[in-house]
PDB file of N, CA and C in Angstrom:
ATOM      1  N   UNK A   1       0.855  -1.158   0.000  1.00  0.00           N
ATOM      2  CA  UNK A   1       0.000   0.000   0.000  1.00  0.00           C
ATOM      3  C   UNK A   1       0.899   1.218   0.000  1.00  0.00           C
ATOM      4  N   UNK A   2       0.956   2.183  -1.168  1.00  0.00           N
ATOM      5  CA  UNK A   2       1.448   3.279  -1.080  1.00  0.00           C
ATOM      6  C   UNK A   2       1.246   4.269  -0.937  1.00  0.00           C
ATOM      7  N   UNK A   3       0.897   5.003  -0.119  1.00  0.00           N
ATOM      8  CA  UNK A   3      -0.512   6.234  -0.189  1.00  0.00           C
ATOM      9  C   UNK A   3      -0.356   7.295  -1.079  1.00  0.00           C
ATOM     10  N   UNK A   4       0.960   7.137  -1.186  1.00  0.00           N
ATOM     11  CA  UNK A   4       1.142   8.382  -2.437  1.00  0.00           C
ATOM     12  C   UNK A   4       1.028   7.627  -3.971  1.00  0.00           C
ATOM     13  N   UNK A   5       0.235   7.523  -4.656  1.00  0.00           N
ATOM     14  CA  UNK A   5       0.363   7.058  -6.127  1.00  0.00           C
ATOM     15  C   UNK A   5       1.449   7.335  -6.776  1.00  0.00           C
ATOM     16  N   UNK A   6       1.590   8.426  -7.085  1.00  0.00           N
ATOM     17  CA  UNK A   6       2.100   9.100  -7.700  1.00  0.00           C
ATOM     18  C   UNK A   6       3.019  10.364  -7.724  1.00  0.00           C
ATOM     19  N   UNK A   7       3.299  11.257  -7.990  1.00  0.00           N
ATOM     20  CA  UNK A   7       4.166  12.753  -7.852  1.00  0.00           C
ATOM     21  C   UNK A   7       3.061  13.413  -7.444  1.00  0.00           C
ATOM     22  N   UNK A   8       1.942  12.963  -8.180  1.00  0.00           N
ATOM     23  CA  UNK A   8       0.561  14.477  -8.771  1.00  0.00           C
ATOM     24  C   UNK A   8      -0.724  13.689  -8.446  1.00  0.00           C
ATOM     25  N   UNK A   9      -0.352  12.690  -7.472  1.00  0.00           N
ATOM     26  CA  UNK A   9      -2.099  12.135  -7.032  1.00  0.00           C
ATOM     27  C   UNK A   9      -1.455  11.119  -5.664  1.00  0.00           C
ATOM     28  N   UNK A  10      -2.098  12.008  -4.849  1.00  0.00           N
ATOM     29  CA  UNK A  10      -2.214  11.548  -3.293  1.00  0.00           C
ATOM     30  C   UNK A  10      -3.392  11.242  -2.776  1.00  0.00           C
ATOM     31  N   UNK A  11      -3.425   9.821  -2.282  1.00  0.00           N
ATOM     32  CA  UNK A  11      -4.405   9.014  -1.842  1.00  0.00           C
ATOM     33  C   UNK A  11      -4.258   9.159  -0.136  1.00  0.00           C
ATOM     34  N   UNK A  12      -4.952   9.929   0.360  1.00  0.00           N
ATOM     35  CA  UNK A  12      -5.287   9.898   2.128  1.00  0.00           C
ATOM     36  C   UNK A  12      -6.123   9.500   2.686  1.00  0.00           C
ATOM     37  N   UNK A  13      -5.644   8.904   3.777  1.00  0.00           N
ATOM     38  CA  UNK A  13      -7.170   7.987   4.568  1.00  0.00           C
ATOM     39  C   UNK A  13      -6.538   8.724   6.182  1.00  0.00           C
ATOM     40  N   UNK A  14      -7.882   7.899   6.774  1.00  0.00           N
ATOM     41  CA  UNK A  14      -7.954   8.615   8.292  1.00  0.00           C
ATOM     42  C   UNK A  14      -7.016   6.906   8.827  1.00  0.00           C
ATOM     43  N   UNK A  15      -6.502   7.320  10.082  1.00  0.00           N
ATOM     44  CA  UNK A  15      -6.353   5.836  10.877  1.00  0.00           C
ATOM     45  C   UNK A  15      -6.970   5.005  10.743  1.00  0.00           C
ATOM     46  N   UNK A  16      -8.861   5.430  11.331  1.00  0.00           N
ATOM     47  CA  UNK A  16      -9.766   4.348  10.740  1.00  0.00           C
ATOM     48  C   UNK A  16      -9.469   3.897   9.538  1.00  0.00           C
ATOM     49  N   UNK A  17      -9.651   4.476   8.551  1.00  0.00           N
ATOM     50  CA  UNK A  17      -9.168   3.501   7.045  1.00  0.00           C
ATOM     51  C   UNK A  17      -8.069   2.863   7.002  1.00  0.00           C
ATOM     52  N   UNK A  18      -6.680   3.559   7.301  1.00  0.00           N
ATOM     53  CA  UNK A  18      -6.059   2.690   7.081  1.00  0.00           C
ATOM     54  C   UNK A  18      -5.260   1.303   7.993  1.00  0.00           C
ATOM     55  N   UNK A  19      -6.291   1.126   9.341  1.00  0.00           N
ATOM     56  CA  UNK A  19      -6.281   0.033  10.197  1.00  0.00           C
ATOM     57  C   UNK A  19      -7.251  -0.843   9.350  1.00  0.00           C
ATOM     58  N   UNK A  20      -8.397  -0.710   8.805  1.00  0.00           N
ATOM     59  CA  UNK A  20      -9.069  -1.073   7.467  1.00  0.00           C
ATOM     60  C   UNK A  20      -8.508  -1.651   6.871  1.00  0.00           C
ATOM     61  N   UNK A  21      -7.994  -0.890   6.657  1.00  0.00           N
ATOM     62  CA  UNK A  21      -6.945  -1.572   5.264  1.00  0.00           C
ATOM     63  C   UNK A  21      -6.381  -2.562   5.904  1.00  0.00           C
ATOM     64  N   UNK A  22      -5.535  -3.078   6.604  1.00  0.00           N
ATOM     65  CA  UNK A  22      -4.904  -3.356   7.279  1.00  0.00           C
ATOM     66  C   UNK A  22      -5.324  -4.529   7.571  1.00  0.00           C
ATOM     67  N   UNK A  23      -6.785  -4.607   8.097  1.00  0.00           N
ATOM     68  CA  UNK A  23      -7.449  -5.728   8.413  1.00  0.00           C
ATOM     69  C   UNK A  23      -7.523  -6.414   7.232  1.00  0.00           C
ATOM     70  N   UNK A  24      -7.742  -5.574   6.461  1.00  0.00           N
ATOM     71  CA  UNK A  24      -8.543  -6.611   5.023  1.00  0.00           C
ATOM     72  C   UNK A  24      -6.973  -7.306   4.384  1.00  0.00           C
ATOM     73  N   UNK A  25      -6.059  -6.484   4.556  1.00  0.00           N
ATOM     74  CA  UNK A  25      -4.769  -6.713   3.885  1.00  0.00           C
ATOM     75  C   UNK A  25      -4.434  -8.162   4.466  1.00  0.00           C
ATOM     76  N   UNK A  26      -4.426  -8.469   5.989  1.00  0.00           N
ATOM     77  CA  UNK A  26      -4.307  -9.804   6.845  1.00  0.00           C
ATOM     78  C   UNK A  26      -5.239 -10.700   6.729  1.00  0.00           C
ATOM     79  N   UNK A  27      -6.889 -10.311   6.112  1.00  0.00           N
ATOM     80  CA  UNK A  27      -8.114 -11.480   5.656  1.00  0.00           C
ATOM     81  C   UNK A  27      -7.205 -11.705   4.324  1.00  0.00           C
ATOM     82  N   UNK A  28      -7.308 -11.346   3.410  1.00  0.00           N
ATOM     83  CA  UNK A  28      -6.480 -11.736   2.391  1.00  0.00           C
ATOM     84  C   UNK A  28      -5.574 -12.370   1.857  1.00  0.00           C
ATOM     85  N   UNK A  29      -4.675 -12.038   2.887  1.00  0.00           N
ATOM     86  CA  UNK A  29      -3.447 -12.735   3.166  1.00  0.00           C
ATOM     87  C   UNK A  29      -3.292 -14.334   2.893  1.00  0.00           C
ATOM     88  N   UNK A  30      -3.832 -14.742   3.616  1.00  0.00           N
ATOM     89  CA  UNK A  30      -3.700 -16.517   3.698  1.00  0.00           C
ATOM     90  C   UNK A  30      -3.057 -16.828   4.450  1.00  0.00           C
ATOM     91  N   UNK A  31      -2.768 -15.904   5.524  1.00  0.00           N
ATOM     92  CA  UNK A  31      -1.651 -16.651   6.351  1.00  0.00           C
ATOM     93  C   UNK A  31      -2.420 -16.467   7.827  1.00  0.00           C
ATOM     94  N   UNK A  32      -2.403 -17.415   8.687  1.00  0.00           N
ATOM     95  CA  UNK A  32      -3.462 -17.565  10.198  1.00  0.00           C
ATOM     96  C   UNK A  32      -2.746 -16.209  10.776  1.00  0.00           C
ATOM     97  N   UNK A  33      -3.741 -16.145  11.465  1.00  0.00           N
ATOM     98  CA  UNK A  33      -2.934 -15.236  12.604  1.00  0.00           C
ATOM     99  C   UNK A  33      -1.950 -15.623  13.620  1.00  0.00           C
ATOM    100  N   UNK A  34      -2.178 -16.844  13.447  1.00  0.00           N
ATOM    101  CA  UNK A  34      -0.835 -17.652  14.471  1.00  0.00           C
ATOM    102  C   UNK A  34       0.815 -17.602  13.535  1.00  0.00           C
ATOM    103  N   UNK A  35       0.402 -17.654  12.558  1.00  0.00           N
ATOM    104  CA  UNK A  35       1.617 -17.622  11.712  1.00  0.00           C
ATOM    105  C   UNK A  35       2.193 -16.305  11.508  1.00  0.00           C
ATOM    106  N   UNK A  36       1.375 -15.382  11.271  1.00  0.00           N
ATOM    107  CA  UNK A  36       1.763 -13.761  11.405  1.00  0.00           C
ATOM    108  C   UNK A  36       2.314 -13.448  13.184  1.00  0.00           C
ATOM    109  N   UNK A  37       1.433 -13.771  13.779  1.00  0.00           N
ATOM    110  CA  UNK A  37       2.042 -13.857  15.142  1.00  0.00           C
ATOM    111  C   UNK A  37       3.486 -13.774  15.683  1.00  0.00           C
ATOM    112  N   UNK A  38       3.930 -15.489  14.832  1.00  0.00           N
ATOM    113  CA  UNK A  38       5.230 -15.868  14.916  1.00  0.00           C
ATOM    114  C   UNK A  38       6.342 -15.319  14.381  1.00  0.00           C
ATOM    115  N   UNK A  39       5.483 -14.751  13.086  1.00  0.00           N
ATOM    116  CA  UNK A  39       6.381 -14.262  11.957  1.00  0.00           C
ATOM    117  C   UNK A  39       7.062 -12.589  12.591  1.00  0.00           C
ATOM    118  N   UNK A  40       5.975 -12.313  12.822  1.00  0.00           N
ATOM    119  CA  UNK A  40       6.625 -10.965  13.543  1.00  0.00           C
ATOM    120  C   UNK A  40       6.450 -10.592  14.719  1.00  0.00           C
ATOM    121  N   UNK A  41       6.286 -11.634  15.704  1.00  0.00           N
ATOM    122  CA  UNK A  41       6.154 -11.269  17.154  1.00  0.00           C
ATOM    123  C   UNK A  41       5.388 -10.343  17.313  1.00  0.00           C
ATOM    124  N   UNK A  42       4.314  -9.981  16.897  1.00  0.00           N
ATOM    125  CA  UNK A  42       3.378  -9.716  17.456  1.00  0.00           C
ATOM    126  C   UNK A  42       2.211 -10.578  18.262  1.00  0.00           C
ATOM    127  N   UNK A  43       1.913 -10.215  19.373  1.00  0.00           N
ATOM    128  CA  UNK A  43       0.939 -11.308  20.249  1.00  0.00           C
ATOM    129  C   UNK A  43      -0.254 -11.563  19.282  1.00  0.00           C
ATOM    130  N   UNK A  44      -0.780 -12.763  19.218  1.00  0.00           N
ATOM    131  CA  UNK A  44      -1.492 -12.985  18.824  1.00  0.00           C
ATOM    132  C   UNK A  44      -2.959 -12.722  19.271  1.00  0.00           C
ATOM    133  N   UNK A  45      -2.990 -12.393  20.053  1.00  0.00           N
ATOM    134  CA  UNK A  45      -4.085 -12.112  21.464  1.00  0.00           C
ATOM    135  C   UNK A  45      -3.964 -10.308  20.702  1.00  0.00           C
ATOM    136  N   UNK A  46      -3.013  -9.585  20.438  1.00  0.00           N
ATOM    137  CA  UNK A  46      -3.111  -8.410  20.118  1.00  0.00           C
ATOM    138  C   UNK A  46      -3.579  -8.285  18.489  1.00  0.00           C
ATOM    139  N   UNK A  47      -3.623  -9.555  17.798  1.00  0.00           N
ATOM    140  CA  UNK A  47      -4.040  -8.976  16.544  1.00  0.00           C
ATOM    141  C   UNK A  47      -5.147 -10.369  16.446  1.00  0.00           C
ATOM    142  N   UNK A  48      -5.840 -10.719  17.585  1.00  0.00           N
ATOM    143  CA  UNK A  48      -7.433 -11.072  17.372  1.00  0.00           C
ATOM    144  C   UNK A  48      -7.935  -9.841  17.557  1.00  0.00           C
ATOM    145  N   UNK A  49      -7.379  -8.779  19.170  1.00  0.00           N
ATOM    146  CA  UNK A  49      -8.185  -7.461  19.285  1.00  0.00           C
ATOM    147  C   UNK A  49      -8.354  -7.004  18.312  1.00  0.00           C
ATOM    148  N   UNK A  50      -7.063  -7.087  17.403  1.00  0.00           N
ATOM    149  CA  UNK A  50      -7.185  -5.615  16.593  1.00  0.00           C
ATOM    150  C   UNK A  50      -8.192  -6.096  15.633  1.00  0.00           C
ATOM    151  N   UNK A  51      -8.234  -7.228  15.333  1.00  0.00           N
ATOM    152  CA  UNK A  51      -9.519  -8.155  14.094  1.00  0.00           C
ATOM    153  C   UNK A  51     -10.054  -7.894  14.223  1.00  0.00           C
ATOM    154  N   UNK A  52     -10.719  -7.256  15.440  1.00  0.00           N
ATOM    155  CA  UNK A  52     -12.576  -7.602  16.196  1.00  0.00           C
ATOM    156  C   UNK A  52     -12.776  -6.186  16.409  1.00  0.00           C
ATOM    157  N   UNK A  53     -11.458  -5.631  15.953  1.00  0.00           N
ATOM    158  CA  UNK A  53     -11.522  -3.936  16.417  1.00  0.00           C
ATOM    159  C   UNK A  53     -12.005  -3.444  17.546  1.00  0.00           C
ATOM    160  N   UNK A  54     -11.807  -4.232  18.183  1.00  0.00           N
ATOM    161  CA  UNK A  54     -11.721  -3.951  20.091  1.00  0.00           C
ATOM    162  C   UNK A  54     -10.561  -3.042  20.229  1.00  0.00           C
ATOM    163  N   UNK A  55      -9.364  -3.310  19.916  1.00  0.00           N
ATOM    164  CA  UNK A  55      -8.237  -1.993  19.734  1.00  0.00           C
ATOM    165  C   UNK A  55      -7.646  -1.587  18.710  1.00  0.00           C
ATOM    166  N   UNK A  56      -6.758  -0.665  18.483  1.00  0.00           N
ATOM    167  CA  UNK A  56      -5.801  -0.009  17.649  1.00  0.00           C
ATOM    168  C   UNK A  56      -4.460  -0.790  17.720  1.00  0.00           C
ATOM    169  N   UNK A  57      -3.433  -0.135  16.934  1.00  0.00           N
ATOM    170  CA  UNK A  57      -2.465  -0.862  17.168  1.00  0.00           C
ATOM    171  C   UNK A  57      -1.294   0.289  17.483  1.00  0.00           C
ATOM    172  N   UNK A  58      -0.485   0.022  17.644  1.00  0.00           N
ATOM    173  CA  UNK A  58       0.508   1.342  18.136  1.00  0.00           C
ATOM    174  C   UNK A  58       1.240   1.034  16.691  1.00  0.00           C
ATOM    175  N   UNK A  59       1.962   2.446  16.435  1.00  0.00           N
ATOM    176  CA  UNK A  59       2.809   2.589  15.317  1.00  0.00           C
ATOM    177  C   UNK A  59       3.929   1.936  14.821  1.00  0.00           C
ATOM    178  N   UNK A  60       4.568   1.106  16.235  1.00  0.00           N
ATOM    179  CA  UNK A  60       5.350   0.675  15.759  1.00  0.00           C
ATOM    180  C   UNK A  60       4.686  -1.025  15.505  1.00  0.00           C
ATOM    181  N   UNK A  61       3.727  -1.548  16.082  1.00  0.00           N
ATOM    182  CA  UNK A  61       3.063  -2.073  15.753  1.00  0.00           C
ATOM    183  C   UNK A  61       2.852  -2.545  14.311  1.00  0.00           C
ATOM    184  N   UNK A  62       2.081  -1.206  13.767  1.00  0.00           N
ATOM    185  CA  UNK A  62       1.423  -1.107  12.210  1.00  0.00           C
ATOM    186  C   UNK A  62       2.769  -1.005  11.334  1.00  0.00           C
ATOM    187  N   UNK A  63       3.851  -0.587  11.943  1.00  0.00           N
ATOM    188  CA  UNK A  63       5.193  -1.110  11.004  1.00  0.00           C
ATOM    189  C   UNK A  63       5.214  -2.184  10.865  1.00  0.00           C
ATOM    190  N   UNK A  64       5.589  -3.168  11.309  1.00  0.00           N
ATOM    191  CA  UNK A  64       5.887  -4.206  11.808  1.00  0.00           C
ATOM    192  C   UNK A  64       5.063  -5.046  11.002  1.00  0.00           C
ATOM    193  N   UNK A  65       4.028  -5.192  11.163  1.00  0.00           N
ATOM    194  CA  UNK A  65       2.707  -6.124  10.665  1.00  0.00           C
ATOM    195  C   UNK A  65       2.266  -4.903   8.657  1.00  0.00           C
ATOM    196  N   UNK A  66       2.995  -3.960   8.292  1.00  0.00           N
ATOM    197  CA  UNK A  66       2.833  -3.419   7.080  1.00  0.00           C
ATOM    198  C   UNK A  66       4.182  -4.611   7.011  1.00  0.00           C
ATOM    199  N   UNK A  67       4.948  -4.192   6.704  1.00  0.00           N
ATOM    200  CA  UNK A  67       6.283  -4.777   6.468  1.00  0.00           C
ATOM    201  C   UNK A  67       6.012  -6.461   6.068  1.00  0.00           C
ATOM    202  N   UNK A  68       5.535  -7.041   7.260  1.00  0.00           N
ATOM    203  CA  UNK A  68       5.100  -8.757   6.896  1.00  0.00           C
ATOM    204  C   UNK A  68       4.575  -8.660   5.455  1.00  0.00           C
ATOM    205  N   UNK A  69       2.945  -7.914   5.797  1.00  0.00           N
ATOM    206  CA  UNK A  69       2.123  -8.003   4.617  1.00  0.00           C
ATOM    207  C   UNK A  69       2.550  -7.155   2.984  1.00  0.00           C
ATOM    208  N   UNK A  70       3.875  -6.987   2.902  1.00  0.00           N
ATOM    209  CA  UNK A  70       4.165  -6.280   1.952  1.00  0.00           C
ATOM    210  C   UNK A  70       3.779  -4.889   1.527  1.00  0.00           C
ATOM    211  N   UNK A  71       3.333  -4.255   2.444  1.00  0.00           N
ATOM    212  CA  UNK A  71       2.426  -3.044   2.628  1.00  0.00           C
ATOM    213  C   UNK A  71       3.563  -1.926   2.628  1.00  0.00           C
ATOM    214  N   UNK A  72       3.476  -0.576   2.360  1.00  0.00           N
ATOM    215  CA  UNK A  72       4.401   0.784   2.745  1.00  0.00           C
ATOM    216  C   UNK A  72       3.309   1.952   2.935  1.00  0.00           C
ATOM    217  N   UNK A  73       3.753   2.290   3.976  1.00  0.00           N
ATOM    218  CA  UNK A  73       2.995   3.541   4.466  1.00  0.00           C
ATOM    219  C   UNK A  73       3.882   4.479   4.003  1.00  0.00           C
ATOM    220  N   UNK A  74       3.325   5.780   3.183  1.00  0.00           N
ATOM    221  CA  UNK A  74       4.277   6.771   3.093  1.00  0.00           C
ATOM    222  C   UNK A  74       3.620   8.276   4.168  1.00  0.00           C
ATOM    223  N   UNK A  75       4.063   8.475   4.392  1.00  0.00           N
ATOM    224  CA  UNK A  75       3.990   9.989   5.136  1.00  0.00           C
ATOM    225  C   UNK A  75       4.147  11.324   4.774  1.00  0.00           C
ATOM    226  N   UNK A  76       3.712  12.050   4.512  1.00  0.00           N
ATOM    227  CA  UNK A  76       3.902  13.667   3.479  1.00  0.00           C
ATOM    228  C   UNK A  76       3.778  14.596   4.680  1.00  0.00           C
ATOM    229  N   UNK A  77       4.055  15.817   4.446  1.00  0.00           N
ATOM    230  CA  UNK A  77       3.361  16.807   5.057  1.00  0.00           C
ATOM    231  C   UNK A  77       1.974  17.785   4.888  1.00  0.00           C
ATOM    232  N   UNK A  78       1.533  17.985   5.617  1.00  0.00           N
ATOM    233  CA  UNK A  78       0.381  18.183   5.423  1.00  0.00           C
ATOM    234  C   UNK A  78       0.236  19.146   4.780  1.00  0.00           C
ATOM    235  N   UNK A  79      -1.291  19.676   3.948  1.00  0.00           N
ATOM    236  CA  UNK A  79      -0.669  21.059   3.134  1.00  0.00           C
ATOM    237  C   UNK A  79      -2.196  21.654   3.739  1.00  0.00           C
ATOM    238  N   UNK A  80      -1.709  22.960   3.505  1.00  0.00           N
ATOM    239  CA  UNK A  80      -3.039  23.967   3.659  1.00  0.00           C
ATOM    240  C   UNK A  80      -3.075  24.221   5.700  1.00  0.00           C
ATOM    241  N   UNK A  81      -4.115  24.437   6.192  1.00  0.00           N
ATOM    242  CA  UNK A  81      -4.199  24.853   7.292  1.00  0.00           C
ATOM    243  C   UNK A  81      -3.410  24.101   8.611  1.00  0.00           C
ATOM    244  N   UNK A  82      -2.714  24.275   9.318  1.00  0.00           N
ATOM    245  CA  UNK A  82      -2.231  23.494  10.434  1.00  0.00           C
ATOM    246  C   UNK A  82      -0.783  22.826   9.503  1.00  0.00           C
ATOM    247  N   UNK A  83      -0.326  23.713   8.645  1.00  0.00           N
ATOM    248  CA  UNK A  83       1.014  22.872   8.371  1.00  0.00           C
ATOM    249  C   UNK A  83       1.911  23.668   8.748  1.00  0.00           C
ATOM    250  N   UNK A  84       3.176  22.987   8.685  1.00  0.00           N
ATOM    251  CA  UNK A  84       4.660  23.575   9.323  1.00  0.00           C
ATOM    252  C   UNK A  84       4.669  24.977   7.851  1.00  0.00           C
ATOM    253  N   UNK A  85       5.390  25.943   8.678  1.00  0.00           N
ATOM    254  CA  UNK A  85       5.386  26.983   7.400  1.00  0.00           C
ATOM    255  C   UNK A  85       7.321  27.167   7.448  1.00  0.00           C
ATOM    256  N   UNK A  86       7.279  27.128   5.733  1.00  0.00           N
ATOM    257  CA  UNK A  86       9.016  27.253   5.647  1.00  0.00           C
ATOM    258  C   UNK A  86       9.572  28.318   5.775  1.00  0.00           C
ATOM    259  N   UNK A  87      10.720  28.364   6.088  1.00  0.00           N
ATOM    260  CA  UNK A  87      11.240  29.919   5.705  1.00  0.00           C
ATOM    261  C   UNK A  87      12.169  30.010   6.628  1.00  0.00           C
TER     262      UNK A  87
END
């Protein structure tokens, strides 16, 4: 998952979406959650919660479990109101 397409077309989602994503990316997958578990030490008990969306996951978390699933989060700065100003 790349959120930036392109140079000239940026795709943004909220957390909600892209924990979404996220979920659907691990239904997809084919691989149990016991095996993702193992694969990247994440508790398994922490990514039934996160299935059932009882919780979130912490960031370094959603690294961790992007990375398994072949996934990349990119990060930009924000533009228009509430952004860092240069100069």
């Amino acid at each position: 998952m790349n959120l930036l397409a392109s140079k000239h077309c940026a795709i943004l989602f909220s957390m909600a979406e892209l924990l979404n994503m996220m979920r659907k990316a691990m239904e997809t997958s084919g691989q149990s959650r016991y095996r993702i578990s193992k694969e990247t030490g994440i508790a398994e008990s922490v990514l039934s919660r996160f299935m059932s969306g009882e919780t979130a996951l912490t960031v370094e978390t959603v690294e961790r479990l992007a990375d398994y699933l072949g996934l990349e989060i990119v990060l930009r700065p924000k533009r228009g109101r509430g952004a860092p100003k240069g100069g």
